[in-house]
Structures are given as C-alpha cells and as structure tokens.
C-alpha atoms as a PDB file:
ATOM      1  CA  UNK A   1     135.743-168.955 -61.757  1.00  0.00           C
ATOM      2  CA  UNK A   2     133.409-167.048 -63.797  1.00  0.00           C
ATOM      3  CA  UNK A   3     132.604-168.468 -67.653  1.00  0.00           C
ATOM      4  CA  UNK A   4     133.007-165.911 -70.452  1.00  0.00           C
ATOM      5  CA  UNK A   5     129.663-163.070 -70.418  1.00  0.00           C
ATOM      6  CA  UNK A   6     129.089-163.630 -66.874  1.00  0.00           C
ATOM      7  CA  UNK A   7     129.685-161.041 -63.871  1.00  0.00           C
ATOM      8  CA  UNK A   8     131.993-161.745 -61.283  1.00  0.00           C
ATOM      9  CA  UNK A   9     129.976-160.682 -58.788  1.00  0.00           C
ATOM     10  CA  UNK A  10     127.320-162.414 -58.787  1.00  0.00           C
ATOM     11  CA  UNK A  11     127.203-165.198 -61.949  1.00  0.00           C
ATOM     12  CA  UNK A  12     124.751-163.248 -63.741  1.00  0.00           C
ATOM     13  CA  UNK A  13     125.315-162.647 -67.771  1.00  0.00           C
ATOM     14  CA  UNK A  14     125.250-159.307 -69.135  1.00  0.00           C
ATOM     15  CA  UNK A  15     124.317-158.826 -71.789  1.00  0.00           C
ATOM     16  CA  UNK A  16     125.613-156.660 -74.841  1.00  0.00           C
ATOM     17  CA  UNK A  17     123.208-154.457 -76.775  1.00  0.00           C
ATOM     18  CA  UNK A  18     122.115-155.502 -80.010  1.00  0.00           C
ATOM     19  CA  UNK A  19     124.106-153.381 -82.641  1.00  0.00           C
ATOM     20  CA  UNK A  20     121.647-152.625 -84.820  1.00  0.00           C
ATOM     21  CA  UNK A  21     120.026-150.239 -81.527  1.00  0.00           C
ATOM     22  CA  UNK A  22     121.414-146.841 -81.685  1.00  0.00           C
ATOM     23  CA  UNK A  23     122.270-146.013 -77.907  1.00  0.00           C
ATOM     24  CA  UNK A  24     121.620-142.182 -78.408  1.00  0.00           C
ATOM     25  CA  UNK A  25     118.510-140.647 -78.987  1.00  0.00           C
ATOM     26  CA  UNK A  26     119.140-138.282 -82.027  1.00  0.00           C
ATOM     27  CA  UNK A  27     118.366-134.201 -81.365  1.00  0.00           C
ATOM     28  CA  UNK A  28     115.012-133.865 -82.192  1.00  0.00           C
ATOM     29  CA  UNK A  29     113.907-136.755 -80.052  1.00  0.00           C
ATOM     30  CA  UNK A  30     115.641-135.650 -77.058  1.00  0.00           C
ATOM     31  CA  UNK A  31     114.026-132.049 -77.973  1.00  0.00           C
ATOM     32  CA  UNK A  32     110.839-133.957 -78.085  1.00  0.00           C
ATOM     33  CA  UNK A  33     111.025-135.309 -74.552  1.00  0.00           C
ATOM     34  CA  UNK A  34     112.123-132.439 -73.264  1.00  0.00           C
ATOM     35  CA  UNK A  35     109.708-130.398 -74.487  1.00  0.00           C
ATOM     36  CA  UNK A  36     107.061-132.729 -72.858  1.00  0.00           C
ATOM     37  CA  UNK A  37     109.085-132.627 -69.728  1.00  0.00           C
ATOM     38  CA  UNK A  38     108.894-129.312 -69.428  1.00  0.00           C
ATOM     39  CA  UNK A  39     105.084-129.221 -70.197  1.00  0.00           C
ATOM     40  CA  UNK A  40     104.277-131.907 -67.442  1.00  0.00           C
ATOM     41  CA  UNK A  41     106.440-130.309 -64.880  1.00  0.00           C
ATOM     42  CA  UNK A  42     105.386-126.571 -65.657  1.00  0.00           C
ATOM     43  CA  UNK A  43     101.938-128.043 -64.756  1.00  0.00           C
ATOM     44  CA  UNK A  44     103.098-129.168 -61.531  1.00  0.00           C
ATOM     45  CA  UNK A  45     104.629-126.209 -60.471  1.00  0.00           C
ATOM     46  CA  UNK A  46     101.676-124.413 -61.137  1.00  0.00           C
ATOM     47  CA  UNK A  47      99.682-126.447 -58.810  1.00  0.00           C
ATOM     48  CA  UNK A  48      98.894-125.278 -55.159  1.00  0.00           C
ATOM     49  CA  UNK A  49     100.591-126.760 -52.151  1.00  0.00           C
ATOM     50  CA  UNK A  50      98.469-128.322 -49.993  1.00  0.00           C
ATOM     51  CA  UNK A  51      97.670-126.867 -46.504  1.00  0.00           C
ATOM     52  CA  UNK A  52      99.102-129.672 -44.790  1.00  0.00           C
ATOM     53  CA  UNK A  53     102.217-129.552 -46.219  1.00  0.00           C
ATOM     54  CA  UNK A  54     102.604-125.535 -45.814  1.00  0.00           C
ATOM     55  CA  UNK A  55     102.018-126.524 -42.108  1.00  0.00           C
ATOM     56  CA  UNK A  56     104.604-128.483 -42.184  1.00  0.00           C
ATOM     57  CA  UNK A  57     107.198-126.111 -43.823  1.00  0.00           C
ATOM     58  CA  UNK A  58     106.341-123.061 -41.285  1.00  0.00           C
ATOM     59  CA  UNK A  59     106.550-125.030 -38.417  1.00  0.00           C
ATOM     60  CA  UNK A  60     110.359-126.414 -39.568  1.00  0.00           C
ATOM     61  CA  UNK A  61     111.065-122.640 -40.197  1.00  0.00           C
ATOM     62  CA  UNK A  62     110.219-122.056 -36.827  1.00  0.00           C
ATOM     63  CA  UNK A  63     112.357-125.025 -35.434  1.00  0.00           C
ATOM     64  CA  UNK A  64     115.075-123.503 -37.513  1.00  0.00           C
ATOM     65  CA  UNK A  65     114.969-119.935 -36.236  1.00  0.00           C
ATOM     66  CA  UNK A  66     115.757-121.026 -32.347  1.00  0.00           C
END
C-alpha cells in the first residue's frame, strides 16, 4: 500500500509546488515569449528548403496522384 505523497503507480513521491511560486506567468511575460517566438520562428520560415527535401515532397505528390 502506498505511504502518504507517493504515486500508486509506481512508489514515486510527487511533489507539491512550493507556494510561494506563482504557477502562471503574468501578461507581459507571456507577451514577452511570444513575441520572441514569433521572431525565432518568422526566421525559420523565411529560410529556404533544401533541395533534398523538395525532392522528396514532389516525388510523394507524384505517388499521391496515381
């Protein structure tokens, strides 16, 4: 039988978070990090695809048109 702050599935504790943490960001941190989400991943998109992998998407077209 499982002691008190341990799973039953598997014995392991879990633990609680420490109450002075605040579990949500507030508004302008999450603006923050999504802000520099959206700067890292507007690079991205921006960046060519490779030749090898257009190959590989026209030639699954191709597959998918028979």
């Amino acid at each position: 039988m499982p002691q008190r702050g341990e799973d039953k599935a598997d014995g392991m504790r879990l633990q609680k978070p420490h109450p002075n943490l605040v579990p949500e960001a507030s508004r302008a941190v999450q603006a923050h990090i999504g802000d520099r989400l959206r700067r890292m991943f507007d690079e991205v998109v921006e960046e060519p695809i490779p030749d090898k992998l257009k190959l590989l998407l026209d030639n699954l077209e191709k597959t998918g048109e028979s």
